[in-house]
C-alpha atoms as a PDB file:
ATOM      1  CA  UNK A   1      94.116 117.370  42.376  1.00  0.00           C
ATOM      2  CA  UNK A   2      94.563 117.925  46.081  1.00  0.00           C
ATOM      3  CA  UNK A   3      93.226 115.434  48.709  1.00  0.00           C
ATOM      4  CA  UNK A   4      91.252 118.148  50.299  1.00  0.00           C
ATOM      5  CA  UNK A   5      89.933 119.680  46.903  1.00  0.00           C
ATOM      6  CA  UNK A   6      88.947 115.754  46.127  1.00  0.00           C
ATOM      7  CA  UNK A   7      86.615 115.741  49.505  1.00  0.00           C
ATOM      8  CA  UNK A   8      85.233 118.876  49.021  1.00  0.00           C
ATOM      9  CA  UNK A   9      83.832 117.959  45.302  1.00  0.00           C
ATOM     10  CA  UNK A  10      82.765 114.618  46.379  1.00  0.00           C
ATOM     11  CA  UNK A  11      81.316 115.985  49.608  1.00  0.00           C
ATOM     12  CA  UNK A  12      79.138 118.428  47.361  1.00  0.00           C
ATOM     13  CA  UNK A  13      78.572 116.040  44.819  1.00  0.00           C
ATOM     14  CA  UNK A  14      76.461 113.664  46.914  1.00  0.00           C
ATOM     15  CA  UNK A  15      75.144 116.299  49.339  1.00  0.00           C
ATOM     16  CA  UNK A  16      73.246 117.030  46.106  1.00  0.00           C
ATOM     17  CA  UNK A  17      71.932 113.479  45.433  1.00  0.00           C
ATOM     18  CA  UNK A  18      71.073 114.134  49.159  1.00  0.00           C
ATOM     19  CA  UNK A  19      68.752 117.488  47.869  1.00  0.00           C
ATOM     20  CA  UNK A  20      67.359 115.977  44.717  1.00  0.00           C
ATOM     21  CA  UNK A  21      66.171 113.220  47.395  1.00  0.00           C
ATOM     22  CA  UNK A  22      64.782 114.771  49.568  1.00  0.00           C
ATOM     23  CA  UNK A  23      62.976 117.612  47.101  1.00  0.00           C
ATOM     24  CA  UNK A  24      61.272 114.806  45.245  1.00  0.00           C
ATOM     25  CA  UNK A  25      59.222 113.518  47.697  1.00  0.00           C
ATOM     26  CA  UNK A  26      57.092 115.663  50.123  1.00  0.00           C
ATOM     27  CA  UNK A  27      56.939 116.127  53.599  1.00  0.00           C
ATOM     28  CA  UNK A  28      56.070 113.960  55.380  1.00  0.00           C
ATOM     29  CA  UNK A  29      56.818 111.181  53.466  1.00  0.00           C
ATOM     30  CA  UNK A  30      60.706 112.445  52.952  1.00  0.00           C
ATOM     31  CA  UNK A  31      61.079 111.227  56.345  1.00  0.00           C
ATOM     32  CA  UNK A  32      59.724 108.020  55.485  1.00  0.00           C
ATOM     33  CA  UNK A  33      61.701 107.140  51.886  1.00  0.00           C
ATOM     34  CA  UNK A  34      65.146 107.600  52.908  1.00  0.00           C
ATOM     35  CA  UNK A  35      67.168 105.006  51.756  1.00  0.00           C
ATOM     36  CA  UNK A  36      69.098 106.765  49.418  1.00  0.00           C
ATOM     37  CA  UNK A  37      69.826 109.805  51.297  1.00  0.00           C
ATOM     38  CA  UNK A  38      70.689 107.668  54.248  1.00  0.00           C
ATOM     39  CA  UNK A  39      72.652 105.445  51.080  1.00  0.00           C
ATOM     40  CA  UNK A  40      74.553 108.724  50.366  1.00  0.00           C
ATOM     41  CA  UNK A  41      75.399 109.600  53.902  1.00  0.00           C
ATOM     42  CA  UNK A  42      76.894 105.828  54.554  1.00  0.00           C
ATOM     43  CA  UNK A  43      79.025 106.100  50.942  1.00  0.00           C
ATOM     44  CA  UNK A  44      79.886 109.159  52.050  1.00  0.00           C
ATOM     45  CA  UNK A  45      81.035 108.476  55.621  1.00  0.00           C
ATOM     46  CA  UNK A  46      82.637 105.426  54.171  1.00  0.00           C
ATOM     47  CA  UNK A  47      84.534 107.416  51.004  1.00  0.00           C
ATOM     48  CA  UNK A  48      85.282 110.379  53.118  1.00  0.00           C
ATOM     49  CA  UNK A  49      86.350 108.773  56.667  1.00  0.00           C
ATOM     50  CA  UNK A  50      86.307 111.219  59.525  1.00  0.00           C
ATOM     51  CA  UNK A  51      83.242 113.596  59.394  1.00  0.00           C
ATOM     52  CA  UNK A  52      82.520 112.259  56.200  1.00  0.00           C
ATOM     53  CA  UNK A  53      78.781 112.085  56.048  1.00  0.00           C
ATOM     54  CA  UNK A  54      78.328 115.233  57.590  1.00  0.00           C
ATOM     55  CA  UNK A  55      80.041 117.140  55.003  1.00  0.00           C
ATOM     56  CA  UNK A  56      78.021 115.477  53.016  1.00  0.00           C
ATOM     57  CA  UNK A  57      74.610 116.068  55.463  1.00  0.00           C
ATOM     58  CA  UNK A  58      75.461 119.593  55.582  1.00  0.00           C
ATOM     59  CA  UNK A  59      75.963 120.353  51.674  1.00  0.00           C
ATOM     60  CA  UNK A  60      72.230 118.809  51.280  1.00  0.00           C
ATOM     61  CA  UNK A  61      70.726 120.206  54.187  1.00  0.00           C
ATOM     62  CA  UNK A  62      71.775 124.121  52.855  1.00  0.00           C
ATOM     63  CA  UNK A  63      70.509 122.884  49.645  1.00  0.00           C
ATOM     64  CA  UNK A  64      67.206 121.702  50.852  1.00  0.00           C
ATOM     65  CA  UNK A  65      67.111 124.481  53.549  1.00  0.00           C
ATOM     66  CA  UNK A  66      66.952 127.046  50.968  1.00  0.00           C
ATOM     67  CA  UNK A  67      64.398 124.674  48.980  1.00  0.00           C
ATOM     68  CA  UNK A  68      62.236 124.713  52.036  1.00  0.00           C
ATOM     69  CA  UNK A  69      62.655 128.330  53.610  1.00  0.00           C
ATOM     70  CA  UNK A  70      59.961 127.666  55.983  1.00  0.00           C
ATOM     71  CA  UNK A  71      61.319 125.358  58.293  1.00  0.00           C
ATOM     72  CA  UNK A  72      64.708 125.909  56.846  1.00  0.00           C
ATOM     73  CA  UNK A  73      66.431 125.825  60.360  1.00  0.00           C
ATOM     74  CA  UNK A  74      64.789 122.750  60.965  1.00  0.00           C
ATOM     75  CA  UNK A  75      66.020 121.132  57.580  1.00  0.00           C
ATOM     76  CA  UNK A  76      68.986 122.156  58.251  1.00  0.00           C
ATOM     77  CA  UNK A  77      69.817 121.276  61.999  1.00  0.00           C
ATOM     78  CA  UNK A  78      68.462 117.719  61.272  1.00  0.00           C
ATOM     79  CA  UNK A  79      70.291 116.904  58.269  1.00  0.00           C
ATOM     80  CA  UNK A  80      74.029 118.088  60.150  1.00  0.00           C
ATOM     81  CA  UNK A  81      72.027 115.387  63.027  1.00  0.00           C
ATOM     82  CA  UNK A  82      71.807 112.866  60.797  1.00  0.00           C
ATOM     83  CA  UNK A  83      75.853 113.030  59.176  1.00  0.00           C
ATOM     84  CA  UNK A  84      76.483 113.784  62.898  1.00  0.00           C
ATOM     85  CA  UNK A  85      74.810 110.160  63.715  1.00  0.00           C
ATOM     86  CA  UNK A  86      75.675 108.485  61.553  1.00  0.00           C
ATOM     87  CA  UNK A  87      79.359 109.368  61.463  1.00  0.00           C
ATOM     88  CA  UNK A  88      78.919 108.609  65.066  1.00  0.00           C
ATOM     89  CA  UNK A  89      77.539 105.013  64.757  1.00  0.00           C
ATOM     90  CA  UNK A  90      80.152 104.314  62.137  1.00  0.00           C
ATOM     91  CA  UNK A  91      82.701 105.037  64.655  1.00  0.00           C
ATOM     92  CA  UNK A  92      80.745 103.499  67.146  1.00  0.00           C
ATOM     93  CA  UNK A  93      80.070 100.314  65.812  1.00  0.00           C
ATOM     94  CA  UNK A  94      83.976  99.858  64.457  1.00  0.00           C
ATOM     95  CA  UNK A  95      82.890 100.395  60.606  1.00  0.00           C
ATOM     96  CA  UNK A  96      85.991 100.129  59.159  1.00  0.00           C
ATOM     97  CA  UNK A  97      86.562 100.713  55.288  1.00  0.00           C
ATOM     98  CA  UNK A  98      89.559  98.125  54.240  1.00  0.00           C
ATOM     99  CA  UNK A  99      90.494  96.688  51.421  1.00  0.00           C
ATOM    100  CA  UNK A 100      89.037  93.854  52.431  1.00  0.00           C
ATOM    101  CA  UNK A 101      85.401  95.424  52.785  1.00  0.00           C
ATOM    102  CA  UNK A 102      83.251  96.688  55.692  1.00  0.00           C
ATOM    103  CA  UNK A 103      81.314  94.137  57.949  1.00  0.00           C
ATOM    104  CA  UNK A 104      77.876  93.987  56.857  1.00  0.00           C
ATOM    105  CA  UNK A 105      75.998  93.400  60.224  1.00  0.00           C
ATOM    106  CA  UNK A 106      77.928  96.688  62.176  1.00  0.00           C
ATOM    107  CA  UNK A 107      76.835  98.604  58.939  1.00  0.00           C
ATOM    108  CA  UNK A 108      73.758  97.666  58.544  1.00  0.00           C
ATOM    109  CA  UNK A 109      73.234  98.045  62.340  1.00  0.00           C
ATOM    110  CA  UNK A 110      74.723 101.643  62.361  1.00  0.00           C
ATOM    111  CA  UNK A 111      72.487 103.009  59.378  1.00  0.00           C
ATOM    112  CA  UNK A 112      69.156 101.330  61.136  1.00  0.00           C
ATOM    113  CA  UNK A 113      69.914 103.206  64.249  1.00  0.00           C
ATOM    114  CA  UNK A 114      70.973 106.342  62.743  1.00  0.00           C
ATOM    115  CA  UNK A 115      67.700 106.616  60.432  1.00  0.00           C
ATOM    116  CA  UNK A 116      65.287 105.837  62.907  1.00  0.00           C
ATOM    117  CA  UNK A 117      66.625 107.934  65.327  1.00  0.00           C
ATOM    118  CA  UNK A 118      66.422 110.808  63.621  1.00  0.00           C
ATOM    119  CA  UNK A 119      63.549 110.054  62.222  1.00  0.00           C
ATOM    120  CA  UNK A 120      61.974 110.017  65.482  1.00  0.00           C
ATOM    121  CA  UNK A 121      63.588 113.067  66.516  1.00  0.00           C
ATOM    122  CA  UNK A 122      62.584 114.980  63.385  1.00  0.00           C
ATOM    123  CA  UNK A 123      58.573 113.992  64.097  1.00  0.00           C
ATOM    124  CA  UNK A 124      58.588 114.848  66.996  1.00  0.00           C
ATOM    125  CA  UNK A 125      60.144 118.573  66.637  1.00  0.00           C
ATOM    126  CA  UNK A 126      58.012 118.899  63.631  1.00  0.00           C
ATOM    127  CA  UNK A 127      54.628 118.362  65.868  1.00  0.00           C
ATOM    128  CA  UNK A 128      56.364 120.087  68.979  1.00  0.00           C
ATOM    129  CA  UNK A 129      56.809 123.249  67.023  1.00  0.00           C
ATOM    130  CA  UNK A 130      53.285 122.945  65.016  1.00  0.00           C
ATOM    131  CA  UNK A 131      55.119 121.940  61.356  1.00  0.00           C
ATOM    132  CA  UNK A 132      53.332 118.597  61.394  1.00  0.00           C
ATOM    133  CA  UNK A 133      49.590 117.793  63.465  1.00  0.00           C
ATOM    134  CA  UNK A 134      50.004 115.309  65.860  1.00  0.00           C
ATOM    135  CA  UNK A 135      49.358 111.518  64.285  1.00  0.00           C
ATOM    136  CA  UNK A 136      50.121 108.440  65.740  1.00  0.00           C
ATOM    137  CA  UNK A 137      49.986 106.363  62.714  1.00  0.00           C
ATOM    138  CA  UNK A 138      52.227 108.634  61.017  1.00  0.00           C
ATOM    139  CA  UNK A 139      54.491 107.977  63.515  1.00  0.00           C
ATOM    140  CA  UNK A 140      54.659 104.381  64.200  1.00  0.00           C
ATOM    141  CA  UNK A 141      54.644 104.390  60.070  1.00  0.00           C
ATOM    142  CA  UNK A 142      57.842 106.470  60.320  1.00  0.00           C
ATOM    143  CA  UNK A 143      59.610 104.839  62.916  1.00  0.00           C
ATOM    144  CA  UNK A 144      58.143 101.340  60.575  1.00  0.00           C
ATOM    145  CA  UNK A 145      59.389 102.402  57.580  1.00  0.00           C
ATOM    146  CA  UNK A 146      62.861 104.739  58.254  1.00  0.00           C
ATOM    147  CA  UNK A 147      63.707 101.887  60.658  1.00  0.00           C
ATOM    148  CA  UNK A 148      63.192  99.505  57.037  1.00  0.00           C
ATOM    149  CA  UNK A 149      64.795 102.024  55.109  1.00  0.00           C
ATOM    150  CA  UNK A 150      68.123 102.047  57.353  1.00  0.00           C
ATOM    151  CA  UNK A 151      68.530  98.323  56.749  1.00  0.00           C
ATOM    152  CA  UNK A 152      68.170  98.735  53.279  1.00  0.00           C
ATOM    153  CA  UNK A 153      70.800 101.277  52.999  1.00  0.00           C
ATOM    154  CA  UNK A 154      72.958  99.765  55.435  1.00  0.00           C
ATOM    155  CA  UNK A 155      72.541  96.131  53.376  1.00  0.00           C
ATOM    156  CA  UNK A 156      72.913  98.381  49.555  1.00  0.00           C
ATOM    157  CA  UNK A 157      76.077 100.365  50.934  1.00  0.00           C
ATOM    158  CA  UNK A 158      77.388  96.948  52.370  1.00  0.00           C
ATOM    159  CA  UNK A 159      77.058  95.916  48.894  1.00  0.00           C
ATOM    160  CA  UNK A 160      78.352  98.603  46.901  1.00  0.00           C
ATOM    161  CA  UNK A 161      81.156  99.152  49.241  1.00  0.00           C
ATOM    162  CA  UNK A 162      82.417  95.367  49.038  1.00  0.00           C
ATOM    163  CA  UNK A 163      82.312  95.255  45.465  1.00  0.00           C
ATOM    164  CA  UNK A 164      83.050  98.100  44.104  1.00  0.00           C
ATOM    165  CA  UNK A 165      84.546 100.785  46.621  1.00  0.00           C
ATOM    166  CA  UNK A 166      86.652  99.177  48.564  1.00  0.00           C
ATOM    167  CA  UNK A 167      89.894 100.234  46.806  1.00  0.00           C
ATOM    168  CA  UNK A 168      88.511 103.497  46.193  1.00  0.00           C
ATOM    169  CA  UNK A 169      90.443 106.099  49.016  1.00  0.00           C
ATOM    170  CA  UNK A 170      90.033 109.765  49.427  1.00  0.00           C
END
């Protein structure tokens, strides 16, 4: 099988553990409970390299897009954000998939930015555009929580990565 035919499957694979995540829960609390999608994004940017969890962050955010035809350009233009970040603190933070494994703190750092950052960002265009009423212990609860949930994933990929990943190339 081609290298490129191997991303694409896996790229589509996990954007739809991305969709069944995000489907399961409901709105608002999807923005709240997202370690594994932000889990799937970080295997993904990891597995994939360069652009990696944005493939990955578009696949699921067509998926959930069409689930959620509403505010489907909103599903959609935050989930490419968030493979966009977090492909973007990866790079920024020197994640670097070896052999030898990925350095837990810069991972765990980059995922913890890159969720509550766009969990932020999503609130707030939800109540800007009148998706979501305006709730300040929502909020603070999302930034709380998405900020717990990026260390989680960041700590679980860390994990998964080191021990049984890291040989694993694309």
């Amino acid at each position: 099988m081609r290298v490129e035919t191997k991303r694409l499957a896996l790229s589509t694979l996990l954007g739809v553990v991305v969709f069944l995540s995000k489907t399961l829960v409901p709105s608002p609390f999807d923005k709240m409970f997202i370690v594994v999608q932000a889990l799937i994004l970080t295997l993904g940017g990891l597995l994939l390299r360069r652009m990696g969890a944005t493939y990955v962050a578009v696949v699921g955010g067509v998926l959930t897009a069409f689930w959620r035809a509403e505010s489907a350009p909103f599903t959609f233009v935050f989930a490419l954000l968030y493979g966009l970040f977090v492909d973007g603190f990866l790079f920024i933070f020197k994640v670097n998939p070896t052999n030898d494994g990925v350095k837990t703190n810069s991972l765990v750092v980059s995922i913890t930015l890159s969720t509550a950052l766009i969990g932020l960002l999503s609130n707030y265009a939800a109540v800007a555009f009148g998706l979501l009423p305006r709730n300040p212990m929502l909020e603070v609860g999302i930034l709380i929580v998405g900020t717990l949930n990026g260390i989680a994933a960041g700590y679980l990929a860390s994990i998964i990565w080191n021990r049984y990943l890291k040989n694993v190339r694309f």
